[in-house]
Protein backbone atom coordinates (compact mmCIF):
# COMPACT_ATOMS: atom_id res chain seq x y z
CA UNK A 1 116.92 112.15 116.07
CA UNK A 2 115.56 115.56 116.75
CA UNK A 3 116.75 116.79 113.67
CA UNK A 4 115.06 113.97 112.02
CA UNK A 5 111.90 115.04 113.67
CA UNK A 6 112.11 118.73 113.17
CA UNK A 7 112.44 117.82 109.01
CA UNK A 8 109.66 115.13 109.13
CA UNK A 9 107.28 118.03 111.48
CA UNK A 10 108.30 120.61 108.67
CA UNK A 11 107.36 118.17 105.43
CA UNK A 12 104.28 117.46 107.61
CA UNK A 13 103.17 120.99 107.90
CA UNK A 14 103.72 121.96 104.20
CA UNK A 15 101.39 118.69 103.31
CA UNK A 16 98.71 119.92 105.39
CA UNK A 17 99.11 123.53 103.87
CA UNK A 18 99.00 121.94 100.54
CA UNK A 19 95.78 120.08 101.68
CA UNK A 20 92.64 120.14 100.01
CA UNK A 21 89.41 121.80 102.39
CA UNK A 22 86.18 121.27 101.53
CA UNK A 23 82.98 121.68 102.68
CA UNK A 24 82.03 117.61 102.74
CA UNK A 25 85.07 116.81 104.96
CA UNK A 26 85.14 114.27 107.40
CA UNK A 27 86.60 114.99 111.01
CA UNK A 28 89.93 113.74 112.13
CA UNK A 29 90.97 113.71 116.21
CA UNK A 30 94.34 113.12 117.40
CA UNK A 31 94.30 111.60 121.07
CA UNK A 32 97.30 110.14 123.11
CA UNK A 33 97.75 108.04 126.07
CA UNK A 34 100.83 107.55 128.42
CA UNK A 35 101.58 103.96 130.09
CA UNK A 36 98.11 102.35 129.85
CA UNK A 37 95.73 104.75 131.31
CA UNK A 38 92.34 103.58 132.08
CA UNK A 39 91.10 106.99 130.84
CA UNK A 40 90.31 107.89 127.60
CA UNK A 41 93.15 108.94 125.36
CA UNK A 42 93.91 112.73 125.68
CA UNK A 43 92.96 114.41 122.76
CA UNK A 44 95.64 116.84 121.53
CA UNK A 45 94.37 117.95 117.95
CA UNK A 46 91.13 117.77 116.09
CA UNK A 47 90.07 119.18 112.72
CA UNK A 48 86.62 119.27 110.64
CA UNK A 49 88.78 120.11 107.33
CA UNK A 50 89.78 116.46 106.92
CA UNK A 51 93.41 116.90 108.49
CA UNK A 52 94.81 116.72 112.15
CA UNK A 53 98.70 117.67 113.11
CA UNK A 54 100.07 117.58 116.74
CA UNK A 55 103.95 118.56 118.09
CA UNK A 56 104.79 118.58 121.32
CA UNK A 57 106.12 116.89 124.20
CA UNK A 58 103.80 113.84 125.90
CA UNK A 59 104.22 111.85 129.09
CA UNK A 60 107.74 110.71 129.20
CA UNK A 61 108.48 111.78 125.45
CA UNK A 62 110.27 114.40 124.71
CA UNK A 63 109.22 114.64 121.22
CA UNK A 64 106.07 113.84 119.85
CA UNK A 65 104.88 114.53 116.18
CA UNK A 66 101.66 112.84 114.86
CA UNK A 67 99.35 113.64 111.76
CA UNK A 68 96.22 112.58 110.24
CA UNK A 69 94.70 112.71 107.14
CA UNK A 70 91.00 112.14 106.08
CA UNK A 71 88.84 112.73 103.08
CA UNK A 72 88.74 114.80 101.98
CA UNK A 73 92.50 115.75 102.10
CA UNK A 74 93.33 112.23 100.79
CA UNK A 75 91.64 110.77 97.82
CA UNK A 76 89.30 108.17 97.85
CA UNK A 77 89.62 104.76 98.24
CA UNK A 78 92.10 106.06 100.81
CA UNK A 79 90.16 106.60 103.89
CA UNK A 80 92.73 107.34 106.53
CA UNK A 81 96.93 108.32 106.58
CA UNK A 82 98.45 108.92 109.27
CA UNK A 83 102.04 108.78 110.68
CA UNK A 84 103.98 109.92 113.72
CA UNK A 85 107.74 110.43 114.90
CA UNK A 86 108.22 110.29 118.56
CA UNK A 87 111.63 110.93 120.66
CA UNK A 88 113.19 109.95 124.04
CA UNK A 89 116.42 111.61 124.44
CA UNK A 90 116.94 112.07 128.36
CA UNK A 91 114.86 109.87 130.30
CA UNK A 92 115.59 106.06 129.55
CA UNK A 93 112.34 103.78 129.80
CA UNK A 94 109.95 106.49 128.28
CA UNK A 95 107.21 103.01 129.16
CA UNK A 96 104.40 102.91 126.12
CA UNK A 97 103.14 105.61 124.48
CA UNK A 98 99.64 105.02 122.73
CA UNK A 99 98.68 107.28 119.61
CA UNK A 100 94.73 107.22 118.70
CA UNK A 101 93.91 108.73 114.93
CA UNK A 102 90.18 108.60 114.19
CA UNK A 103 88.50 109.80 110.55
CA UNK A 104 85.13 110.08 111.53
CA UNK A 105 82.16 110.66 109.25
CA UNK A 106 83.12 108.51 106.67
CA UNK A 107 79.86 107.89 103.89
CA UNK A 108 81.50 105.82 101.08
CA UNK A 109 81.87 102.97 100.25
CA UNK A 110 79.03 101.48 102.47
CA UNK A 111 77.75 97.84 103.06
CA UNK A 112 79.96 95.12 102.21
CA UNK A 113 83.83 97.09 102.65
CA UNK A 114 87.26 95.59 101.37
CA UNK A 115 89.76 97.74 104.17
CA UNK A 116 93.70 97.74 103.16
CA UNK A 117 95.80 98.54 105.74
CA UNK A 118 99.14 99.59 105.01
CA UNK A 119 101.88 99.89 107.65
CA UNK A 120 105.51 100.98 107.84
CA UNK A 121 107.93 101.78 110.37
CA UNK A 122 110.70 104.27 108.62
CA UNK A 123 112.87 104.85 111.75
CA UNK A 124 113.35 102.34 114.98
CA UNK A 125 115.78 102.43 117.50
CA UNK A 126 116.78 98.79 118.23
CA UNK A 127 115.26 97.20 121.28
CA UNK A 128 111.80 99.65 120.74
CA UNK A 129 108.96 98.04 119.58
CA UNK A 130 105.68 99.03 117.47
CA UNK A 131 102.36 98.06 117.23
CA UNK A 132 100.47 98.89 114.80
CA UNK A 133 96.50 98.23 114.36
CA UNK A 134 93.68 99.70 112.10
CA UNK A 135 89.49 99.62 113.00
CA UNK A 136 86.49 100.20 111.59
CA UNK A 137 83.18 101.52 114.02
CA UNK A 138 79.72 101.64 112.31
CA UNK A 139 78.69 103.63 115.14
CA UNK A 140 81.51 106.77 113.89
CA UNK A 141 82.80 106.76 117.22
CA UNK A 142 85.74 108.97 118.15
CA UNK A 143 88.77 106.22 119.18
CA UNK A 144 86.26 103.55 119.05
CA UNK A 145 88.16 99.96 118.54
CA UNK A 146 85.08 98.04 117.44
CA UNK A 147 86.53 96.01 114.86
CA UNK A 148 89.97 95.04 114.31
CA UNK A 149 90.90 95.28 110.17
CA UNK A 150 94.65 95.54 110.60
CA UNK A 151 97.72 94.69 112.82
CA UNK A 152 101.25 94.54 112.45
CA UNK A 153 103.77 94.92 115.02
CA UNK A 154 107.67 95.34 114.33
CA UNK A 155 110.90 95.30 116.12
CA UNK A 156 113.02 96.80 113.16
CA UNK A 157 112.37 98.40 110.14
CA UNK A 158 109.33 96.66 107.79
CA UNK A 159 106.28 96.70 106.44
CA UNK A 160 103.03 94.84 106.47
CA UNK A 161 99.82 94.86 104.51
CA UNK A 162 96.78 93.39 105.11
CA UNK A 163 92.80 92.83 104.20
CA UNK A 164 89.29 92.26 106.06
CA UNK A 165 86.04 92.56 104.33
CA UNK A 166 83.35 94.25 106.61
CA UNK A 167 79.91 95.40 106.34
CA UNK A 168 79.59 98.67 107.98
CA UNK A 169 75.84 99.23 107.14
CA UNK A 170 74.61 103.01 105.60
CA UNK A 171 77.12 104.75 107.78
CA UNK A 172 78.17 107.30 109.09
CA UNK A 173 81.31 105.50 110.33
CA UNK A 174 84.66 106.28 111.59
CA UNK A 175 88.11 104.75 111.34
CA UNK A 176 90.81 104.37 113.63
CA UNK A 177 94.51 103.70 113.49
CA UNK A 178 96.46 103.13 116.81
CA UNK A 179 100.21 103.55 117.07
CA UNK A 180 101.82 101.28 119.98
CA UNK A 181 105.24 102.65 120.87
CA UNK A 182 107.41 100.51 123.50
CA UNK A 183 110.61 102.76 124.16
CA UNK A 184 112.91 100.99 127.01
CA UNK A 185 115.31 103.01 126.24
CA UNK A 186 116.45 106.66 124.48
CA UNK A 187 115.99 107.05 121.35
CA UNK A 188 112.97 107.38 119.22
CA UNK A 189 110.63 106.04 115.68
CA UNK A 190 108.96 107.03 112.91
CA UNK A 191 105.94 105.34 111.38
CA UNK A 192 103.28 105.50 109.06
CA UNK A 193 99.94 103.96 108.24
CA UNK A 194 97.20 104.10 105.27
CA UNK A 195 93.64 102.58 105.21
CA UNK A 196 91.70 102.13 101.91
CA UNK A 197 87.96 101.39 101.34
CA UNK A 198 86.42 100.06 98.49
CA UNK A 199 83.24 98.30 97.85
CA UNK A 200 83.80 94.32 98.28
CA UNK A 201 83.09 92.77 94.57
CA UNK A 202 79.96 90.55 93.98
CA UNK A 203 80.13 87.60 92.78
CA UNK A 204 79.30 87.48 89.30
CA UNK A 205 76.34 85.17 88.85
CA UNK A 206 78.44 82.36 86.85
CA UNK A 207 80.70 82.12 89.73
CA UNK A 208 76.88 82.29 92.19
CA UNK A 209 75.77 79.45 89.91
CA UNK A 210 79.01 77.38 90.11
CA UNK A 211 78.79 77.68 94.39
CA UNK A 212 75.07 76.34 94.49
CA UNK A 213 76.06 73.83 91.67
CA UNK A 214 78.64 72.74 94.20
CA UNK A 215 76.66 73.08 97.50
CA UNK A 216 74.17 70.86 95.68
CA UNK A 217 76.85 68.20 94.91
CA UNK A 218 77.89 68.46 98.24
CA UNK A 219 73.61 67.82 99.75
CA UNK A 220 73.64 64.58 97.41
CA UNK A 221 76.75 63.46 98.69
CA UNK A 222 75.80 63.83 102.23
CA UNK A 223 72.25 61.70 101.51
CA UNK A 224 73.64 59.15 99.97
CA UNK A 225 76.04 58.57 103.15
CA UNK A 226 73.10 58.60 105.26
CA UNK A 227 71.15 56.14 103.46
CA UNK A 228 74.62 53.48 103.62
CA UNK A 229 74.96 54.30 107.22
């Protein structure tokens, strides 16, 4: 397992070497929290360029090994990837490990937002469990769990995708993935998530007109009840 990490660190690094800067980049913060703690996660890694990377040991984890990825180092409608490999070789229960990625800054799409979250757990020691969620915060808070898009959680190897529609105004906002780990014994996981953000479609004014023609049926149908009852 901590060869496993070591590779998936190294392939890590060369991504974020092979990353795009620019000047319009959102921020991306890395934050961790041990067992629950009422305090706010621990921030371990933060980064205006659009990217975040963090290895090290972490509570009762040996190992830990978590990136981010925001615009614009991944290209739109992908608003957030992130991923993380985490190890407990020595210590039995390692207890829960909570991993907080925020893309903050986020200006496009705005309004009405169709989110995708993707999630996948690559590596899972049997008897560990992950939980996997996504959010969205108008208010481009850092680790801010306003809205729930997103959640998946997995006791062997899978994958999950899902969809919300959310208005999130003119923005600024900021989006958030949280990785769960529950490690009752050694051993260790790798996972990975992606969020995508595109404008919600309109309805096209046939299918408008074909909604009020049918809310319309629906009035007439409800009179004519009330004038037999």
């Amino acid at each position: 397992m901590t060869r496993k990490l070591s590779t998936f660190a190294s392939g890590v690094a060369a991504a974020l070497v092979l990353a795009v800067s620019a000047a319009d980049a959102s921020t991306v913060y890395i934050g961790l929290q041990q067992d629950g703690n009422p305090n706010p996660p621990v921030t371990v890694a933060s980064n205006a360029g659009g990217l975040a990377l963090f290895s090290g040991p972490f509570g009762n984890f040996e190992t830990v090994t978590a990136f981010a990825f925001g615009e614009p180092a991944v290209i739109p409608p992908l608003l957030l990837q992130a991923g993380a490999g985490v190890s407990n070789t020595t210590g039995g229960d390692a207890g829960t490990l909570k991993i907080f990625m925020t893309s903050t800054g986020n200006t496009s799409p705005l309004g009405a937002v169709n989110f995708t979250s993707g999630f996948a757990t690559v590596d899972l020691t049997p008897g560990w469990t992950e939980i996997l969620q996504t959010y969205v915060d108008p208010g481009n808070g850092i680790y801010a769990l306003t809205t729930l898009l997103g959640q998946a959680v997995f006791n062997t190897v899978d994958s999950e995708v899902d969809q919300k529609i959310v208005n999130i105004g003119a923005g600024p906002y900021s989006v958030t993935t949280v990785l769960t780990i529950v490690a009752p014994s050694n051993g260790g996981a790798t996972k990975s998530v992606g969020l995508n953000g595109e404008a919600a479609p309109i309805p096209e004014p046939a299918s408008l007109a074909a909604l009020g023609a049918a809310l319309a049926g629906l009035g007439i149908v409800y009179r004519r009840r009330r004038k037999v009852d």
